[in-house]
C-alpha atoms as a PDB file:
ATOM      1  CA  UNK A   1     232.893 353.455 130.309  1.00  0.00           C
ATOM      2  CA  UNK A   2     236.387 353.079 131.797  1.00  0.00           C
ATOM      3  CA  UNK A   3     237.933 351.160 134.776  1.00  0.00           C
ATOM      4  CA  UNK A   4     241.408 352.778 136.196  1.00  0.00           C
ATOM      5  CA  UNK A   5     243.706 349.720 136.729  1.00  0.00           C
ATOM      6  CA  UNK A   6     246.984 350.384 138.591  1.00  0.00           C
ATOM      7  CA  UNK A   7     250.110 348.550 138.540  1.00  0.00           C
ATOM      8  CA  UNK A   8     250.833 346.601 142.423  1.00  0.00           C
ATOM      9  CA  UNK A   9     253.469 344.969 141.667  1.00  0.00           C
ATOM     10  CA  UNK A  10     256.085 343.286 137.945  1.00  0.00           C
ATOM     11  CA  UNK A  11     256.838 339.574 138.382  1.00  0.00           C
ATOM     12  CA  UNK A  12     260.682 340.115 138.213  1.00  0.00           C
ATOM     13  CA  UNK A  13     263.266 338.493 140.988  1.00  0.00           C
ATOM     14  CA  UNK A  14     265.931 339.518 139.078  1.00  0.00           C
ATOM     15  CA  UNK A  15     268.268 340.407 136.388  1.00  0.00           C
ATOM     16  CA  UNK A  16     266.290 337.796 134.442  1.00  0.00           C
ATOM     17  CA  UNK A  17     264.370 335.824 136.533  1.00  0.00           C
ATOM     18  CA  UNK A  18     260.706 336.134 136.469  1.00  0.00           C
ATOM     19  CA  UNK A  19     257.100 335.930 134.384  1.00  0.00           C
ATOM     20  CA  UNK A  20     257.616 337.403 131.197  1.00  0.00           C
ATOM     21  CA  UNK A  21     254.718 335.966 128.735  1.00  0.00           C
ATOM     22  CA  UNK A  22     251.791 335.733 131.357  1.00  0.00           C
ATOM     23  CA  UNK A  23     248.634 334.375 130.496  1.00  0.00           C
ATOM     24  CA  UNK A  24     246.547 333.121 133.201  1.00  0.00           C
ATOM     25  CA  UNK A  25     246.181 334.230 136.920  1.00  0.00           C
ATOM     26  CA  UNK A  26     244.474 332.984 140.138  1.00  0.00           C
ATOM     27  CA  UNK A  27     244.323 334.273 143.004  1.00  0.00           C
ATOM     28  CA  UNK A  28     244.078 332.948 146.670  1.00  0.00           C
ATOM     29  CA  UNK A  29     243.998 334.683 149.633  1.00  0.00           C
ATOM     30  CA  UNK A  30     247.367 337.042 149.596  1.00  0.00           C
ATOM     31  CA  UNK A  31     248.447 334.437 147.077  1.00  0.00           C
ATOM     32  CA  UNK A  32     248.491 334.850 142.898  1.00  0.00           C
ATOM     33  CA  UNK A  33     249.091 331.788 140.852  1.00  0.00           C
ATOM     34  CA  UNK A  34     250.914 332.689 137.553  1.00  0.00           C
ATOM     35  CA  UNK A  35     251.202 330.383 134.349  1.00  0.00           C
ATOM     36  CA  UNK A  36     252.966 332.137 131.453  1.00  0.00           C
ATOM     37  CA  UNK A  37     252.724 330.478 127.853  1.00  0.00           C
ATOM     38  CA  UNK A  38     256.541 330.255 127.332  1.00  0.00           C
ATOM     39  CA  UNK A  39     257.380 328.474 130.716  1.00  0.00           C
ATOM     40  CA  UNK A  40     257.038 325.163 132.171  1.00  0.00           C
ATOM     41  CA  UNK A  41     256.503 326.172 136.003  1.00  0.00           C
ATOM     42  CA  UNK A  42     253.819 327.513 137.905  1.00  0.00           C
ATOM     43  CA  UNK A  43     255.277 331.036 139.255  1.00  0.00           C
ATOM     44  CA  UNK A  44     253.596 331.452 143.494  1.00  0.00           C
ATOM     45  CA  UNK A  45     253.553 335.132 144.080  1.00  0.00           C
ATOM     46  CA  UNK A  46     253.134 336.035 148.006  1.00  0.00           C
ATOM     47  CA  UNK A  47     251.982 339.828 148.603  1.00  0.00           C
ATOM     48  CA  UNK A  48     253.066 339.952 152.263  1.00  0.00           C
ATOM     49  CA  UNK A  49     256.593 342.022 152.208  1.00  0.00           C
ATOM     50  CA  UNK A  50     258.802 341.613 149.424  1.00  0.00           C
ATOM     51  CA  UNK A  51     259.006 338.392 148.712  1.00  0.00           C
ATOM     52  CA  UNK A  52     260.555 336.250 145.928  1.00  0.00           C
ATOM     53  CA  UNK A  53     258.234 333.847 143.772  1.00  0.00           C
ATOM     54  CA  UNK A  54     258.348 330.515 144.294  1.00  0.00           C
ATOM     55  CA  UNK A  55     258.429 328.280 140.833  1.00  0.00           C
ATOM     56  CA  UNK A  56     256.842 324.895 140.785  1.00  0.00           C
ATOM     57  CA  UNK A  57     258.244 322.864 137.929  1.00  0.00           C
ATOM     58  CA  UNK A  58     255.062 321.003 135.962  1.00  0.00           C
ATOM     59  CA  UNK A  59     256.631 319.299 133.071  1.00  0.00           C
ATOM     60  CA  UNK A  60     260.409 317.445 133.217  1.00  0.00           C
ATOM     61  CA  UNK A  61     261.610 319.519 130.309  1.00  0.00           C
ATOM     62  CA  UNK A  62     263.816 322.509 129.455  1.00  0.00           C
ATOM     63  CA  UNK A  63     262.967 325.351 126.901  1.00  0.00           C
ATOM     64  CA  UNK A  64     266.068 326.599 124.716  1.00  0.00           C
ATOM     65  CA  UNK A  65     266.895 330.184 125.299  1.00  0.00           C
ATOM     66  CA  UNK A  66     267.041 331.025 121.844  1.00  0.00           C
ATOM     67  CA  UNK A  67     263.062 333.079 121.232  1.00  0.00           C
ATOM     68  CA  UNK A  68     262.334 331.571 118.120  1.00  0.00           C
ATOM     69  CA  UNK A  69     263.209 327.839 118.988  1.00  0.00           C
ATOM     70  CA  UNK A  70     261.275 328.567 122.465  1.00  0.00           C
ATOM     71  CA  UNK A  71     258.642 329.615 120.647  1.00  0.00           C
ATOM     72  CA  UNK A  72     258.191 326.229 118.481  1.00  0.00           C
ATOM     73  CA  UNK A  73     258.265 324.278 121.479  1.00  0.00           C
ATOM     74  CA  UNK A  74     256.544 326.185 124.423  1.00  0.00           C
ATOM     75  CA  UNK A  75     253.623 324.080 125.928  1.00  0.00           C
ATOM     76  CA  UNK A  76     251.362 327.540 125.770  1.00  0.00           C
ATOM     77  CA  UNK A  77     249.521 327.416 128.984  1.00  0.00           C
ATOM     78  CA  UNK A  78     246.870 329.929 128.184  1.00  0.00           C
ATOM     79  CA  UNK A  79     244.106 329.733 131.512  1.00  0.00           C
ATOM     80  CA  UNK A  80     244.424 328.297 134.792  1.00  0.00           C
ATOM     81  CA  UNK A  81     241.510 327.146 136.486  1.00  0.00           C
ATOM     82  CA  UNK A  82     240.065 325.559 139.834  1.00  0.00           C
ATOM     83  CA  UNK A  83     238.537 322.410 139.655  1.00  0.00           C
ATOM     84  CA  UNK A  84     237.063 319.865 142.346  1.00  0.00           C
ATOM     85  CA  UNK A  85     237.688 316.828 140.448  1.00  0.00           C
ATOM     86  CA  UNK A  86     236.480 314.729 143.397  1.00  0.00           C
ATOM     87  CA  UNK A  87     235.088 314.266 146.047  1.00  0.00           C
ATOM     88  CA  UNK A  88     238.027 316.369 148.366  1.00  0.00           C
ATOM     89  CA  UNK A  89     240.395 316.526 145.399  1.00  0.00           C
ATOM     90  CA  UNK A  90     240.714 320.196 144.448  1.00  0.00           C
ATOM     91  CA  UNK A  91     243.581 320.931 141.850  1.00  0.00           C
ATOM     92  CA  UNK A  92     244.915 324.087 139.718  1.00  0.00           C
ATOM     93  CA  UNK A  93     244.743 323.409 136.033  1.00  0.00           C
ATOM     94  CA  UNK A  94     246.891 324.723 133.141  1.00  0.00           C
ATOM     95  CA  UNK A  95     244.580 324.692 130.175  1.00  0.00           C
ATOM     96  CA  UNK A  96     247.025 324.894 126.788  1.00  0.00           C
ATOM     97  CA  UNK A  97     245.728 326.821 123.754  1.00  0.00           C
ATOM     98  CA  UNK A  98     245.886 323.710 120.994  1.00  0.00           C
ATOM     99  CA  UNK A  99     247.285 325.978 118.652  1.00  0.00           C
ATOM    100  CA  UNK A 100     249.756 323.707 117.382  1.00  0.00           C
ATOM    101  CA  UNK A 101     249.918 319.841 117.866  1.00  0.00           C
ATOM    102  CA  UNK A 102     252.486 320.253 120.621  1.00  0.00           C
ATOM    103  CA  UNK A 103     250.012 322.393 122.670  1.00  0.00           C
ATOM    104  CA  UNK A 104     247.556 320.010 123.903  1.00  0.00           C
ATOM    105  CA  UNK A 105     249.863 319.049 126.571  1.00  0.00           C
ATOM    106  CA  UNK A 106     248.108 320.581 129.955  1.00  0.00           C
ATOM    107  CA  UNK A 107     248.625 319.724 133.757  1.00  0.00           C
ATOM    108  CA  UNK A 108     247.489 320.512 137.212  1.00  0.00           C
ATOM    109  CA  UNK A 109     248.986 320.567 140.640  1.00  0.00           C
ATOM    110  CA  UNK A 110     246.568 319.255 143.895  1.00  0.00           C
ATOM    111  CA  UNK A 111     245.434 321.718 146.662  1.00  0.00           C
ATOM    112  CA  UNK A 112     245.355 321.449 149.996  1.00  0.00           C
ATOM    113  CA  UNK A 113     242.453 322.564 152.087  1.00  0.00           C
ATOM    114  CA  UNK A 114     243.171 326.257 152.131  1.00  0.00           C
ATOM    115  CA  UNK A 115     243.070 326.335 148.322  1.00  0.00           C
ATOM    116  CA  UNK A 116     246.926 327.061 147.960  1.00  0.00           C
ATOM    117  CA  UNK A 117     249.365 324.461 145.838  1.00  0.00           C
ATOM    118  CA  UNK A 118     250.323 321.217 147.760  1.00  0.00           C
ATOM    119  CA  UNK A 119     254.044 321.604 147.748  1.00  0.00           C
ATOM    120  CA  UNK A 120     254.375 316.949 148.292  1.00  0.00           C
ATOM    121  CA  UNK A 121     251.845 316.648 145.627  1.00  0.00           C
ATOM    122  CA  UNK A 122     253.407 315.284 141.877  1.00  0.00           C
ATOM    123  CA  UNK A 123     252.261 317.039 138.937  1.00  0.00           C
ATOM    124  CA  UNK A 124     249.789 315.391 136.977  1.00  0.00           C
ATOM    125  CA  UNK A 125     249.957 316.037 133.190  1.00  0.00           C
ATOM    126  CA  UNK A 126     246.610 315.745 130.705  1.00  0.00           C
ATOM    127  CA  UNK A 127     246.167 315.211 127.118  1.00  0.00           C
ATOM    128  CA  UNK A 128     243.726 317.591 125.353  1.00  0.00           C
ATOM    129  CA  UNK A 129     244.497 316.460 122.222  1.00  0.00           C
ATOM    130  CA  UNK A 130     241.350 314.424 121.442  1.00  0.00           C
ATOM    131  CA  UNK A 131     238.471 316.819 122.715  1.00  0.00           C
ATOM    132  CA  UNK A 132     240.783 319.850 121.068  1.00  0.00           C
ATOM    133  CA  UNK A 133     241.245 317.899 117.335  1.00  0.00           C
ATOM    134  CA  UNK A 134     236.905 317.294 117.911  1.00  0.00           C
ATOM    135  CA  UNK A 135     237.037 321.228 117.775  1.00  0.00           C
ATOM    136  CA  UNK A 136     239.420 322.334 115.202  1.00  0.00           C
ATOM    137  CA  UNK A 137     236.307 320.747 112.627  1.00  0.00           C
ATOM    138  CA  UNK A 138     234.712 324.066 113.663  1.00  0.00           C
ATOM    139  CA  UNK A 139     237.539 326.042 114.821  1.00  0.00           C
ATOM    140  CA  UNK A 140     240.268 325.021 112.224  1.00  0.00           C
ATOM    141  CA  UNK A 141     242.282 327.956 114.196  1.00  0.00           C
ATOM    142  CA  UNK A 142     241.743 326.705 117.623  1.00  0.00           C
ATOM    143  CA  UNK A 143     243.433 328.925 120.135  1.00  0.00           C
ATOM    144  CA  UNK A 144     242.047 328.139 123.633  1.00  0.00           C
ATOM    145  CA  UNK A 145     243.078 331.224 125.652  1.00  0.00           C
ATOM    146  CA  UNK A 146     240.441 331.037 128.844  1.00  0.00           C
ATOM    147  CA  UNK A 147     238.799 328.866 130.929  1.00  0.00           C
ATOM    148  CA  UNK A 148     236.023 328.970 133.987  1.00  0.00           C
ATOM    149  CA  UNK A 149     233.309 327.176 135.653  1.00  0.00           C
ATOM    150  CA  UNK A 150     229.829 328.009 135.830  1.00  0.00           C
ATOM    151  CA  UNK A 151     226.423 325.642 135.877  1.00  0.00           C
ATOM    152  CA  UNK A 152     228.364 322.251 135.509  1.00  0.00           C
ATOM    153  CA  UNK A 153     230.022 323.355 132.894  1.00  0.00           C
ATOM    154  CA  UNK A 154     233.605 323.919 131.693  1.00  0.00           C
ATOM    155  CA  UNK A 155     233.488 326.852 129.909  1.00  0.00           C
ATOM    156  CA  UNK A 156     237.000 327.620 127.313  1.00  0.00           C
ATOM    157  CA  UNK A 157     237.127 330.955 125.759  1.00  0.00           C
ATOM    158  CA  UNK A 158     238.336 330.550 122.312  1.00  0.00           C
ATOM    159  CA  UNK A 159     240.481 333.521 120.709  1.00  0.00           C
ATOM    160  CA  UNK A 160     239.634 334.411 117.390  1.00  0.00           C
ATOM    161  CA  UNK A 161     243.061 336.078 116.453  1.00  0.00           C
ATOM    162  CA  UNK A 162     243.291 333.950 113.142  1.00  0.00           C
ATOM    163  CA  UNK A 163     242.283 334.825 110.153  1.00  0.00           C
ATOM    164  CA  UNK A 164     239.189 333.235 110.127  1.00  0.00           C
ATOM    165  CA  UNK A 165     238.437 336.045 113.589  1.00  0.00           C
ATOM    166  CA  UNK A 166     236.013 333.274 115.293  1.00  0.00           C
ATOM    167  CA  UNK A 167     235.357 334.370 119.410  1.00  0.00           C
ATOM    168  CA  UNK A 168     233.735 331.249 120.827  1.00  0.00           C
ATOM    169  CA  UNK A 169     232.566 329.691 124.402  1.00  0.00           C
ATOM    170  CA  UNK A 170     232.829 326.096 124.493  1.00  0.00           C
ATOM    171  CA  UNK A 171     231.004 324.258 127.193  1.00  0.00           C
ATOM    172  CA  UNK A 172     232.401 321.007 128.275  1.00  0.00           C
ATOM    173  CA  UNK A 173     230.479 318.816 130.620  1.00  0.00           C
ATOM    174  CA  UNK A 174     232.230 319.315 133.750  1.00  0.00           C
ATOM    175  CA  UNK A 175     231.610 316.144 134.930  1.00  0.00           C
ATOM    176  CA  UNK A 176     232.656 314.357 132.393  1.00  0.00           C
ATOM    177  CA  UNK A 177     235.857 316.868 132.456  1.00  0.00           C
ATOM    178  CA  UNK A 178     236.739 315.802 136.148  1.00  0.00           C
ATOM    179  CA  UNK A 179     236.009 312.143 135.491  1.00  0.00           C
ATOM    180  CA  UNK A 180     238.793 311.885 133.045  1.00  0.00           C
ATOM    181  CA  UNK A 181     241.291 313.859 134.870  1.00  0.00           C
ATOM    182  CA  UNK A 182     240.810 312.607 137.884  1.00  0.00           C
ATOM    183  CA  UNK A 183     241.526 308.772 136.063  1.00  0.00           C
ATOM    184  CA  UNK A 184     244.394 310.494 134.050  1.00  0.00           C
ATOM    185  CA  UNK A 185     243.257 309.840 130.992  1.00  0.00           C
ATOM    186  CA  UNK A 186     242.680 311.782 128.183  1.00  0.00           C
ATOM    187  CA  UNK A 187     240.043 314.580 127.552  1.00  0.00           C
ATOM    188  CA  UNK A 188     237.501 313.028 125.356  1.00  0.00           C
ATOM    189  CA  UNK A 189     235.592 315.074 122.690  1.00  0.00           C
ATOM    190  CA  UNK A 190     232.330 313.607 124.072  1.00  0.00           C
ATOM    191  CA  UNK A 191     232.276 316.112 126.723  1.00  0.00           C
ATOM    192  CA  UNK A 192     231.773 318.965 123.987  1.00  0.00           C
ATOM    193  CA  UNK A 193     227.863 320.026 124.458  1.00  0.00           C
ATOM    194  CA  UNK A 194     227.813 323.104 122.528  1.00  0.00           C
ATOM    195  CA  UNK A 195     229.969 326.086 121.039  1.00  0.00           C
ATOM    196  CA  UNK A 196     228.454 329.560 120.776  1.00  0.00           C
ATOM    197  CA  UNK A 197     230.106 331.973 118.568  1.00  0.00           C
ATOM    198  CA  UNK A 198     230.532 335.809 119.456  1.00  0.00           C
ATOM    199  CA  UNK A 199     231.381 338.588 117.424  1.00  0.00           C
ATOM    200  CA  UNK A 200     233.087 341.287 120.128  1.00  0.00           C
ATOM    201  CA  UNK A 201     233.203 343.887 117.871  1.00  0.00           C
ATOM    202  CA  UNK A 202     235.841 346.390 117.867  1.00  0.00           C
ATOM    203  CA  UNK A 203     238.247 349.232 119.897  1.00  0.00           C
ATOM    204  CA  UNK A 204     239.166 352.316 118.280  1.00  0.00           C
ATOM    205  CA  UNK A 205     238.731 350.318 115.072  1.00  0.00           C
ATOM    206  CA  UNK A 206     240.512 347.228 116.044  1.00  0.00           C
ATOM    207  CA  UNK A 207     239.089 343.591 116.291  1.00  0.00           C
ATOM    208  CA  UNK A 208     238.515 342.554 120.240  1.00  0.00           C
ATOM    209  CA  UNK A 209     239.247 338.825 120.722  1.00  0.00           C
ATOM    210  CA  UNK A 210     238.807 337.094 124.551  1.00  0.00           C
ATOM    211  CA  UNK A 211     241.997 336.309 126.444  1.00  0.00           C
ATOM    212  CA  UNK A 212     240.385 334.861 129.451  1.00  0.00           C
ATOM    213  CA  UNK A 213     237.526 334.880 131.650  1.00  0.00           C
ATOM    214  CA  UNK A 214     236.821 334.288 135.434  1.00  0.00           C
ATOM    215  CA  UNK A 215     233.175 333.456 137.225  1.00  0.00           C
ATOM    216  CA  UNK A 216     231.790 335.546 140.438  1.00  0.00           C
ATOM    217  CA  UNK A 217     228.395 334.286 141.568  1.00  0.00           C
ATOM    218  CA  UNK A 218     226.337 333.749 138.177  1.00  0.00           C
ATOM    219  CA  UNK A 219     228.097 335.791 136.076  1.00  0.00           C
ATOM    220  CA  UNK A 220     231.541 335.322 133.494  1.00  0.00           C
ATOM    221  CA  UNK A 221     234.057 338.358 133.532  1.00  0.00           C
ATOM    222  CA  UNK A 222     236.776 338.010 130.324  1.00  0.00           C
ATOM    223  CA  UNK A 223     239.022 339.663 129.107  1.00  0.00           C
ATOM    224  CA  UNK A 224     238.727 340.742 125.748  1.00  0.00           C
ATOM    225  CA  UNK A 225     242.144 342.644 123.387  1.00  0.00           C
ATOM    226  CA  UNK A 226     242.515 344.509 120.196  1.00  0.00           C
ATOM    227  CA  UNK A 227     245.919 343.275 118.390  1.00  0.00           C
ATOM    228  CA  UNK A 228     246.928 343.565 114.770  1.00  0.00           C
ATOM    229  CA  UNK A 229     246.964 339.794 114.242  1.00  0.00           C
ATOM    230  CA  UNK A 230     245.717 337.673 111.469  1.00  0.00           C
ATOM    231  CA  UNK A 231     247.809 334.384 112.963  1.00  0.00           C
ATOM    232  CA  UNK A 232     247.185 332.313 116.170  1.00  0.00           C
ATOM    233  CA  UNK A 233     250.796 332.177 116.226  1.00  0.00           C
ATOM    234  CA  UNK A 234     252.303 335.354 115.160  1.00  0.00           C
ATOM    235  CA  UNK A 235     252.311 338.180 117.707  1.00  0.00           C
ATOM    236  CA  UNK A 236     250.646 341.731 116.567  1.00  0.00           C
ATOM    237  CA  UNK A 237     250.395 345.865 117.684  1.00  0.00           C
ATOM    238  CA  UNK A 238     248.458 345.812 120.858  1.00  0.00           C
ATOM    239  CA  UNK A 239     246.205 348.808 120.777  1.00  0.00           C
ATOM    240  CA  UNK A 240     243.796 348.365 124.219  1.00  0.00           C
ATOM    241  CA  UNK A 241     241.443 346.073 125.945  1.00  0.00           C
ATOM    242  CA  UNK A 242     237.884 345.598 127.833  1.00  0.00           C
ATOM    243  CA  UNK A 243     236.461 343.891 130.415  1.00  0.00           C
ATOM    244  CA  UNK A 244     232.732 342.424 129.435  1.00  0.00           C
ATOM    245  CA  UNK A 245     230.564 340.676 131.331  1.00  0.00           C
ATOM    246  CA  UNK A 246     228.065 337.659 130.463  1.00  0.00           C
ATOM    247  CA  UNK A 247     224.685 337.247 132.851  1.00  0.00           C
ATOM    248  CA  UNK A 248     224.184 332.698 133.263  1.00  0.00           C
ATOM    249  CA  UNK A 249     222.100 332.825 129.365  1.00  0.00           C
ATOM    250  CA  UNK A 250     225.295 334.053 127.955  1.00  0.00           C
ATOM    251  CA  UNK A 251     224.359 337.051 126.994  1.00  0.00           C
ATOM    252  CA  UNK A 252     226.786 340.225 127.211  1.00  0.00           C
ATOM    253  CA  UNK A 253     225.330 342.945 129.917  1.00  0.00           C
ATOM    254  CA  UNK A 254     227.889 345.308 130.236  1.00  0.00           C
ATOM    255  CA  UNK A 255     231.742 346.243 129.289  1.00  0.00           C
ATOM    256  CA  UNK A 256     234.259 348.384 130.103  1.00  0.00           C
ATOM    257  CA  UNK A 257     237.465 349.790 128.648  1.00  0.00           C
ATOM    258  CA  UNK A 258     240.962 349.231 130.536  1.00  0.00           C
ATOM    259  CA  UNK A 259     243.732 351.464 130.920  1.00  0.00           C
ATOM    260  CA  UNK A 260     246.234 349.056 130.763  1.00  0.00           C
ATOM    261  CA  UNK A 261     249.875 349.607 129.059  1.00  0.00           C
ATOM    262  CA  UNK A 262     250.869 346.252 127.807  1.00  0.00           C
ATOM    263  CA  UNK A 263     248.208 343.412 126.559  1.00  0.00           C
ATOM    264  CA  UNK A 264     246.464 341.683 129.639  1.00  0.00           C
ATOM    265  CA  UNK A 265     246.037 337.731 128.764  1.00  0.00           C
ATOM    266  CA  UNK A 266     244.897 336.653 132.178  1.00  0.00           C
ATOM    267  CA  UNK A 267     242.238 337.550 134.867  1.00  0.00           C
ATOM    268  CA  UNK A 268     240.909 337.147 137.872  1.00  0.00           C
ATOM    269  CA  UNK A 269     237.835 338.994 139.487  1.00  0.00           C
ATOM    270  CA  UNK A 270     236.920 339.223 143.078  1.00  0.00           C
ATOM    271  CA  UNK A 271     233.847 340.432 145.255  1.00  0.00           C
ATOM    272  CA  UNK A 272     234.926 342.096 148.206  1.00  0.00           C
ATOM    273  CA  UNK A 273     232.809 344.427 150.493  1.00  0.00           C
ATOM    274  CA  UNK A 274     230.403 345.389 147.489  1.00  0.00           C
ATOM    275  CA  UNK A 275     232.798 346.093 144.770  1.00  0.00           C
ATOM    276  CA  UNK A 276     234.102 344.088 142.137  1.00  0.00           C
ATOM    277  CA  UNK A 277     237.853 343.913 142.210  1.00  0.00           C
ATOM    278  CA  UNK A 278     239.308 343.380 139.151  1.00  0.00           C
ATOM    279  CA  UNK A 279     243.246 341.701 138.740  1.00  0.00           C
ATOM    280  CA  UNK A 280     244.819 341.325 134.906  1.00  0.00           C
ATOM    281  CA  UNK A 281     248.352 340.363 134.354  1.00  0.00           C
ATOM    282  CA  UNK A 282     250.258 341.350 131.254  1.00  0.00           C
ATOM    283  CA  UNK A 283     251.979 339.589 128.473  1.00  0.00           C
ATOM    284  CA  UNK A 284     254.152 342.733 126.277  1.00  0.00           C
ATOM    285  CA  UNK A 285     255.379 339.581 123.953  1.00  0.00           C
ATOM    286  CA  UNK A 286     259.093 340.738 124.827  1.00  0.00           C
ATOM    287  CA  UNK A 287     261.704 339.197 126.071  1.00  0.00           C
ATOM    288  CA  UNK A 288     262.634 341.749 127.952  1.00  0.00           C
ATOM    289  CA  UNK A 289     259.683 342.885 129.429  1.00  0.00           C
ATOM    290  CA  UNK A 290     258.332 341.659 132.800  1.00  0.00           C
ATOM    291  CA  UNK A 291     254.718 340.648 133.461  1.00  0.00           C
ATOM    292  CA  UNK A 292     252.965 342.971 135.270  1.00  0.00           C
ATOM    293  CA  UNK A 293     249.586 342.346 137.735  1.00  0.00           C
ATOM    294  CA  UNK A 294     247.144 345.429 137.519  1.00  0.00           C
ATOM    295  CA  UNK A 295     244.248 346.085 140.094  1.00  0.00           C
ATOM    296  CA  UNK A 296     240.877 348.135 139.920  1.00  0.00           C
ATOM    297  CA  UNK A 297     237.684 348.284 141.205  1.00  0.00           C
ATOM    298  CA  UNK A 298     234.466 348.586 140.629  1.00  0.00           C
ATOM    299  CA  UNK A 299     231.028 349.792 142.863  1.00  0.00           C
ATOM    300  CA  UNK A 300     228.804 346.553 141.938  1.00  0.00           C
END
């Protein structure tokens, strides 16, 4: 089965300013948060008019223009979530993958009570590296490219591009999770409770390997790609993508194949009047290609 996605709108505001290398999308309201993996700002997409994006800066750092060198030291925000941390203290999170040592750098910006970025709030930065150097005993290619919420639980969505081709959900105890951002400390690996390993299968004879997820009601949406990779680090041919679904036991239900022209790496998934509306945003790994967000729905 197949879902029709069109194109509403590329993240470009001009010549060369924009989301290239997106990877994780929310959405609130008329509102889409971007992260890309290659920047260090949170892109604020309005879809009233056309508007510009608004960039919110989340680490005091600049990347070199040169690909390569940006490459090497790119913080590789891979997921952004919503978390409630506290009691009244809702925030955005940038998850990173932990694919190298310098990505277990994430952070998260507070939001106010409509759900939309609190332009006076500081950005808070977190340090994964503990809970993600816990997981690289099992995942010695760790490559954390989703995250969601569901039943207490943090759920990360690791991408088995490597060699080694492991697909994995991680659940972290949430409350744990919260405790240690909301102290700003760092993650601890005690909130690992268990790792489930999934075997996607292929497209067209290529490997499928998750690039994120989202949660409506009980259920976990992600977004799984077939690339020509063997590396975690090295790009490969993107051939096509699906969107799967998981029922609360973690088993897969249901999937669906995209029509979608360059590799989607981030998703979000909404219930409106009976159908599930489905948004992806793209990541063509070039530097001149623009990020594009993708819609489609879906009688539920």
């Amino acid at each position: 089965m197949r879902i029709s996605l069109r194109a509403m709108r590329t993240l470009k505001d001009g010549d060369d300013k924009g989301v290239k290398a997106a990877s994780g999308l929310v959405k609130v309201g008329n509102t889409f948060y971007v992260i890309a993996d290659d920047e260090v700002s949170l892109a604020e997409f309005k879809f009233e008019g056309d508007t510009k994006a608004n960039y919110i800066q989340l680490l005091e750092k600049e990347l070199p223009d040169d690909a390569v060198q940006r490459k090497k030291q790119k913080p590789d925000w891979e997921s952004l979530v919503q978390l409630e941390i506290a009691k009244d203290k809702k925030i955005l999170l940038a998850v990173p993958s932990g694919s190298t040592d310098n990505r277990m750098i994430g952070a998260f910006l507070r939001l106010d009570q409509a759900g939309l970025v609190d332009k006076s709030a500081k950005p808070v930065t977190v340090d994964f590296s503990e809970i993600y150097k816990s997981l690289k005993v099992q995942f010695a290619e760790l490559n954390i490219e989703g995250a969601c919420v569901l039943n207490n639980k943090l759920k990360l969505f690791q991408r088995g591009n490597g060699a080694a081709g492991k697909n994995a959900v991680i659940d972290i105890d949430l409350s744990g999770f919260c405790h240690d951002l909301e102290k700003a400390t760092a993650i601890k690996a005690q909130h690992v409770l268990a790792t489930t390993e999934f075997n996607l299968g292929h497209l067209d004879g290529h490997k499928l390997d998750f690039t994120d997820a989202c949660v409506v009601g009980d259920k976990v949406w992600f977004l799984a790609v077939a690339e020509d990779s063997q590396s975690t680090y090295d790009d490969g041919q993107y051939y096509g993508a699906i969107i799967g679904c998981l029922d609360a036991s973690g088993k897969e239900t249901v999937r669906y194949e995209i029509d979608c022209a360059t590799k989607p790496e981030g998703l979000w998934v909404d219930l409106e009047s009976q159908r599930l509306c489905f948004y992806v945003v793209t990541d063509a790994d070039s530097s001149s290609i623009f990020a594009t967000i993708y819609f489609g729905k879906l009688l539920f």
